[in-house]
N, C-alpha and C. Protein backbone atom coordinates (compact mmCIF):
# COMPACT_ATOMS: atom_id res chain seq x y z
N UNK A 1 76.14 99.25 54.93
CA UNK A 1 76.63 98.26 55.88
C UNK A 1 77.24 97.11 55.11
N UNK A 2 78.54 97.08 55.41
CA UNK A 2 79.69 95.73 54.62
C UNK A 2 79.32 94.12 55.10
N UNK A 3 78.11 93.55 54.71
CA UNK A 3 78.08 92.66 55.59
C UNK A 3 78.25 91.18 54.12
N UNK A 4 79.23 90.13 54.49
CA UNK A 4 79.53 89.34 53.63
C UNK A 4 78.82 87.82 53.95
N UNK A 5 78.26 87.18 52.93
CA UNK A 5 77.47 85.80 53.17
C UNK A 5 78.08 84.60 52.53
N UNK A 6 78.96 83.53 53.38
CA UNK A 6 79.05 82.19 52.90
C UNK A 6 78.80 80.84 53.11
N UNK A 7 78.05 80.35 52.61
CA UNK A 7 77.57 78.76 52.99
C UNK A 7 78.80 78.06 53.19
N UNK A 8 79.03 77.76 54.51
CA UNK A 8 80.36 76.61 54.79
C UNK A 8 79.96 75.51 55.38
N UNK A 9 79.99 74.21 54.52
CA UNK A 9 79.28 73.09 55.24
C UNK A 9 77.52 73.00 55.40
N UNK A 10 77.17 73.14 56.48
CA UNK A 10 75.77 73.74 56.46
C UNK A 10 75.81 74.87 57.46
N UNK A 11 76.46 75.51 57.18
CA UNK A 11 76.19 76.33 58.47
C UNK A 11 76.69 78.30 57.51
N UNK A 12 75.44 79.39 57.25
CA UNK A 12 75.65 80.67 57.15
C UNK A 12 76.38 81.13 57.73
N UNK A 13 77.80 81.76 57.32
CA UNK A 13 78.66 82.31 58.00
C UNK A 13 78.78 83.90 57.09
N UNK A 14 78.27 85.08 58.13
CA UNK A 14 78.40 86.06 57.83
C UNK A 14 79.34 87.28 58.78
N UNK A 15 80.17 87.68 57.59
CA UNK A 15 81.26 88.14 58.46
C UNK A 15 80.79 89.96 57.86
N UNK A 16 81.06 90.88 59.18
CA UNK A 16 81.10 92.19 59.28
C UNK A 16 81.54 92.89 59.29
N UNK A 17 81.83 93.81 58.14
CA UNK A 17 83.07 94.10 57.39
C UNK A 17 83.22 95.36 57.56
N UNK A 18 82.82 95.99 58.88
CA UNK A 18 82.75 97.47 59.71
C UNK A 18 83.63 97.33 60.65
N UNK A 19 84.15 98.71 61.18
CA UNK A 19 84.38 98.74 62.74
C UNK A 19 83.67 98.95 63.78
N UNK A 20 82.31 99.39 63.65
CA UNK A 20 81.58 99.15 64.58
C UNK A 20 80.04 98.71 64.06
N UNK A 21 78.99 98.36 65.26
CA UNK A 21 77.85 98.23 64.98
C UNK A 21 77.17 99.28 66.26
N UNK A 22 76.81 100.42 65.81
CA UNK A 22 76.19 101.54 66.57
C UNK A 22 75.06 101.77 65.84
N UNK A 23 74.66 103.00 66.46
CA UNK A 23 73.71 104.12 66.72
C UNK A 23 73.45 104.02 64.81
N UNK A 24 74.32 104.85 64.36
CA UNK A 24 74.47 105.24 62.87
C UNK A 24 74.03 104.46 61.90
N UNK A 25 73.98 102.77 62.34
CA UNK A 25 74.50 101.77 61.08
C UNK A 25 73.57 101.49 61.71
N UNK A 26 72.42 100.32 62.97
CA UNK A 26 71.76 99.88 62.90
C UNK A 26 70.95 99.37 62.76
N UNK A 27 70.23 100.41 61.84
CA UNK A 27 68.94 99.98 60.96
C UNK A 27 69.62 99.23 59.69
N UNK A 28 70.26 99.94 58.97
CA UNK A 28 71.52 99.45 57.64
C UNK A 28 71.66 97.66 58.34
N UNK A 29 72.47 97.57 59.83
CA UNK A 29 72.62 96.20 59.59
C UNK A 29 71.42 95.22 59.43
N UNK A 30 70.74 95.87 60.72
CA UNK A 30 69.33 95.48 60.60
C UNK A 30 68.49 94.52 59.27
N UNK A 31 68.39 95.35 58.54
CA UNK A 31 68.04 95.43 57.24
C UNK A 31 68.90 94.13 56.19
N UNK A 32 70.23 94.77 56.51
CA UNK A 32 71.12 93.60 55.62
C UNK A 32 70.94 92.32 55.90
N UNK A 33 71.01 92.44 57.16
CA UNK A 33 70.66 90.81 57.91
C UNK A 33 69.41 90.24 57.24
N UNK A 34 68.52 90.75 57.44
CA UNK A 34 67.55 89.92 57.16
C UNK A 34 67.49 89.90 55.85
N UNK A 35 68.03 90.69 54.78
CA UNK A 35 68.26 89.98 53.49
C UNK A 35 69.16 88.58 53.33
N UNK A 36 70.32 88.71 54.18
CA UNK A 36 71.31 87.88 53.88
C UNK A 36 70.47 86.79 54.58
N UNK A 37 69.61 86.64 55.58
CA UNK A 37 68.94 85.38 56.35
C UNK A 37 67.95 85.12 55.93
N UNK A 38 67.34 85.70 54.85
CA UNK A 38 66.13 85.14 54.38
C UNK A 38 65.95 83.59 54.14
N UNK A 39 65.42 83.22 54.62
CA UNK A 39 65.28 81.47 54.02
C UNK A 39 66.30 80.93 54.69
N UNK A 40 66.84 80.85 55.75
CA UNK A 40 67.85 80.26 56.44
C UNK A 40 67.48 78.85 57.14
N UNK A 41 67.99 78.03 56.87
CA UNK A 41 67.81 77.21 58.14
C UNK A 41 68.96 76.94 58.75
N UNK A 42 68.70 76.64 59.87
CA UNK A 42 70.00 75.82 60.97
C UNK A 42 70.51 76.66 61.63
N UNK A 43 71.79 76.41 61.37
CA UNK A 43 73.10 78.09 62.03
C UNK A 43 73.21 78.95 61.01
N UNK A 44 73.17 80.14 61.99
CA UNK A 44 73.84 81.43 61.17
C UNK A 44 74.92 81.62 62.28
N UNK A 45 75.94 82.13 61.60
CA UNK A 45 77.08 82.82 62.74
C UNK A 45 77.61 84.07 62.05
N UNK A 46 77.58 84.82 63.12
CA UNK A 46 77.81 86.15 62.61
C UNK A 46 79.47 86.30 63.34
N UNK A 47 79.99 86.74 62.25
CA UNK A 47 81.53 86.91 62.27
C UNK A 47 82.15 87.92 62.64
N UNK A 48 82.37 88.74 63.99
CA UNK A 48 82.35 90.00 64.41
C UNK A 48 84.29 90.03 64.64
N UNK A 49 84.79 89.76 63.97
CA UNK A 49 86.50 89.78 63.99
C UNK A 49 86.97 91.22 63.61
N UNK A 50 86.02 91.96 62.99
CA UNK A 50 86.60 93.24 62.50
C UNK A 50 86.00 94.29 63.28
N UNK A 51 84.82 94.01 64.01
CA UNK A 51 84.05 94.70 64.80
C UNK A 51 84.86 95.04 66.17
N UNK A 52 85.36 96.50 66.48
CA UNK A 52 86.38 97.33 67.35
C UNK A 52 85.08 97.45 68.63
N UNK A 53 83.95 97.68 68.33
CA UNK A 53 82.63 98.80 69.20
C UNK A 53 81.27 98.24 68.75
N UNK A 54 80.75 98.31 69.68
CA UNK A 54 79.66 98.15 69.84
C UNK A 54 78.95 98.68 70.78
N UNK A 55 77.19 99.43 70.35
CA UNK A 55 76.73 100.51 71.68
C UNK A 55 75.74 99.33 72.21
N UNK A 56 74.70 99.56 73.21
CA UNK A 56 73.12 99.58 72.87
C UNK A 56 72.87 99.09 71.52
N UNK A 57 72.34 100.18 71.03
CA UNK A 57 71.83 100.40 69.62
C UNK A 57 72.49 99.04 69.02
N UNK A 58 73.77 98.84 68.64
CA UNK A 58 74.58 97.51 67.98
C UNK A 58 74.03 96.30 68.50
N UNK A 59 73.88 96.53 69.79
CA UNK A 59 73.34 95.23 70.62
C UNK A 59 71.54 94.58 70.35
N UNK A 60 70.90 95.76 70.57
CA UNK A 60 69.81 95.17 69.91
C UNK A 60 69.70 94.92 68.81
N UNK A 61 70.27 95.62 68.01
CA UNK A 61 70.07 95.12 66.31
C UNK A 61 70.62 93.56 65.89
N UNK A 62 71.37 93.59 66.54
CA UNK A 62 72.29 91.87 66.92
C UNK A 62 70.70 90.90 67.43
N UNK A 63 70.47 91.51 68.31
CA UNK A 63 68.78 90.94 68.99
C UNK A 63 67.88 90.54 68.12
N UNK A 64 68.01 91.87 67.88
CA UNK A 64 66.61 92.10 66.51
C UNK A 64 67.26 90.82 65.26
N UNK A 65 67.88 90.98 64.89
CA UNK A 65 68.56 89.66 63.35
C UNK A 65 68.26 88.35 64.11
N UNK A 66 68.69 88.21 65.32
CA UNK A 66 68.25 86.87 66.03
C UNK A 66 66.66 86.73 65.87
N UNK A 67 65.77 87.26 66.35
CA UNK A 67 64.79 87.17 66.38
C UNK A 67 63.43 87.61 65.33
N UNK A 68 64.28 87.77 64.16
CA UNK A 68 63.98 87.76 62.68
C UNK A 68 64.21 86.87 62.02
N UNK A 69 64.93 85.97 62.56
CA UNK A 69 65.17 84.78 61.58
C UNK A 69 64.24 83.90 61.49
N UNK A 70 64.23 83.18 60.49
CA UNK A 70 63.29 82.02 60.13
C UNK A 70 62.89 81.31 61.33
N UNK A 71 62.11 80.65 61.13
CA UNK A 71 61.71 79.25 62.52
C UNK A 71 62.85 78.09 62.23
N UNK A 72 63.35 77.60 62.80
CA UNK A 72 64.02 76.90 62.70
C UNK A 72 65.87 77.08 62.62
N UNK A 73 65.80 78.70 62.41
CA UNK A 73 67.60 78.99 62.14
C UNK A 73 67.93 79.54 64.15
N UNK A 74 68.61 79.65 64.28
CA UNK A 74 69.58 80.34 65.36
C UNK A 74 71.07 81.18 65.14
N UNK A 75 71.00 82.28 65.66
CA UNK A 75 72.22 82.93 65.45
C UNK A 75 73.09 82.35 66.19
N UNK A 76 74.27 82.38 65.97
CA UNK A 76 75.66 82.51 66.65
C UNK A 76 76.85 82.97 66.71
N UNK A 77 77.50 83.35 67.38
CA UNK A 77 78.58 84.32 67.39
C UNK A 77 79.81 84.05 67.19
N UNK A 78 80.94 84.76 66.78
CA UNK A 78 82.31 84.09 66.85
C UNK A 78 82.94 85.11 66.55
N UNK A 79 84.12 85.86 67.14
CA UNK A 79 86.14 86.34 67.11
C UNK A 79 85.07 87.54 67.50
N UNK A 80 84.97 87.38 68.10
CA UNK A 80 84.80 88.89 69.20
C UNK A 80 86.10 89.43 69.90
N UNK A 81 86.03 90.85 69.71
CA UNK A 81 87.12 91.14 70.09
C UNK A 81 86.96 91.99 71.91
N UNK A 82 88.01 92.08 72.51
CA UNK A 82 87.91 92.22 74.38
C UNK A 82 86.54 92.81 74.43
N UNK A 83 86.48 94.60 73.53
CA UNK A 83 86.22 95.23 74.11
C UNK A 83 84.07 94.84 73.53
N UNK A 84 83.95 94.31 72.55
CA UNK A 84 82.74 93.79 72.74
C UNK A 84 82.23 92.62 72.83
N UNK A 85 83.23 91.86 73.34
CA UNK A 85 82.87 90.37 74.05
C UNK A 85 82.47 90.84 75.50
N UNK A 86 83.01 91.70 76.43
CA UNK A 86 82.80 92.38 77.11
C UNK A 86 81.30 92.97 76.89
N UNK A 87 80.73 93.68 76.23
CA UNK A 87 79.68 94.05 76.62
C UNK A 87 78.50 93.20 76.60
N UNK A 88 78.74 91.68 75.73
CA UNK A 88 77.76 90.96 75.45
C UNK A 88 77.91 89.99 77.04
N UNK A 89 79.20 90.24 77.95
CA UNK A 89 79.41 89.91 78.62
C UNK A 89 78.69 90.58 80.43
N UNK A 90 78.68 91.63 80.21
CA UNK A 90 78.11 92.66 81.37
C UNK A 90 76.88 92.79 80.92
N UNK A 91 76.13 92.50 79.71
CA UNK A 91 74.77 92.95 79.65
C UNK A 91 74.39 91.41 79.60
N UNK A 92 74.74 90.40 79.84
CA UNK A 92 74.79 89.06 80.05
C UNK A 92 73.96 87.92 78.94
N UNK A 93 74.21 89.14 77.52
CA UNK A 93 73.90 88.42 76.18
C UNK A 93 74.61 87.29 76.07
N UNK A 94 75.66 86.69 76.69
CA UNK A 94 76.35 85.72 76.37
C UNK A 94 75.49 84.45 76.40
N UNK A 95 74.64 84.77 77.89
CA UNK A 95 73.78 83.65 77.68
C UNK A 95 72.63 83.41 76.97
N UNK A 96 72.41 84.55 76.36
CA UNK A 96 71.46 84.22 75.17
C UNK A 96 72.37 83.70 73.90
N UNK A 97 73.40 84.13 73.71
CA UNK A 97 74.11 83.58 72.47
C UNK A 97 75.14 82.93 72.58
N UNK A 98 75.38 81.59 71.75
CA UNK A 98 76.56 80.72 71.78
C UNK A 98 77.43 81.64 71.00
N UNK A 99 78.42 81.71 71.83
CA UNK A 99 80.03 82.30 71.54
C UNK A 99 80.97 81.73 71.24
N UNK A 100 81.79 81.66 69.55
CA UNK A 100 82.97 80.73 69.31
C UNK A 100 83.69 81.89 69.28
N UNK A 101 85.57 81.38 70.14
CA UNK A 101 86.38 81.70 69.94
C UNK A 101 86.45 82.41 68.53
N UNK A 102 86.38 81.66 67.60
CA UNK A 102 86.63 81.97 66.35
C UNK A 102 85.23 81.53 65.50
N UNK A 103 85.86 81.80 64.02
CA UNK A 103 84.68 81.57 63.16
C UNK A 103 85.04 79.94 62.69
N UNK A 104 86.64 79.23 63.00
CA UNK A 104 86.88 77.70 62.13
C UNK A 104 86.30 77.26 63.31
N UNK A 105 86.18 77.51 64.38
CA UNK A 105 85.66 76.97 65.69
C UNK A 105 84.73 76.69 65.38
N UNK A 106 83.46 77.73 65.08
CA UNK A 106 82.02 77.59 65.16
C UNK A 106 81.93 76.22 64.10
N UNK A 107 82.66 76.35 62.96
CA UNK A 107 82.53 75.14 61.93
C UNK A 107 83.24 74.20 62.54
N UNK A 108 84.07 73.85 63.32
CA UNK A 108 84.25 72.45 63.39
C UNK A 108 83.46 72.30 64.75
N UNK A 109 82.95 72.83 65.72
CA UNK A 109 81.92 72.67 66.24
C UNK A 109 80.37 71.89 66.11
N UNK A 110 80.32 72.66 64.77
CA UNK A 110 79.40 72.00 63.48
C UNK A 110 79.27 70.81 63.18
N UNK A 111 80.47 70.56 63.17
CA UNK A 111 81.15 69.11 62.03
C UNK A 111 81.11 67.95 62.85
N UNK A 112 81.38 68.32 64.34
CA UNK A 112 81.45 67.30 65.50
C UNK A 112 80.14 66.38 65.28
């Protein structure tokens, strides 16, 4: 699982360097995540711009990294593309997770 980690400002920005997060890869992201979040505080935003698909399976593992993180960190989302902004949309994850347009969004969001 291609998953990339950079401190911008204060805020973990990890971008996902797959076309999808399914069935196949889940545990893999699973796993990566919580290496790359170990010891996190504050924001994490996960950078889904390259991400085409997403099942179930993608969706909880997205769950699961949220709710693995440290005390004190929170995930967040950003450049989702139609077709799985849409599902975080019908399975009504949106309102569990803050959604940026983009990933400079989520940081100047930050910065405000």
């Amino acid at each position: 699982m291609k998953l990339n980690a950079e401190m911008t400002q204060d805020v973990l920005l990890i971008h996902v360097d797959e076309p999808r997060i399914d069935a196949a890869v889940a545990i893999r992201f699973k796993d990566r995540m919580r290496d790359l979040t170990d010891g996190a505080t504050g924001r994490v935003v996960l950078n889904l711009a390259g991400v085409e698909f997403i099942d179930s399976s993608g969706l909880g593992a997205i769950v699961t990294a949220m709710k693995q993180l440290p005390d004190g960190a929170v995930l967040e989302l950003a450049d989702l593309m139609p077709n799985v902004d849409r599902v975080f949309r019908l399975t009504r994850m949106d309102s569990v997770f803050t959604i940026h347009d983009t990933a400079a969004e989520a940081k100047r969001d930050h910065a405000c």
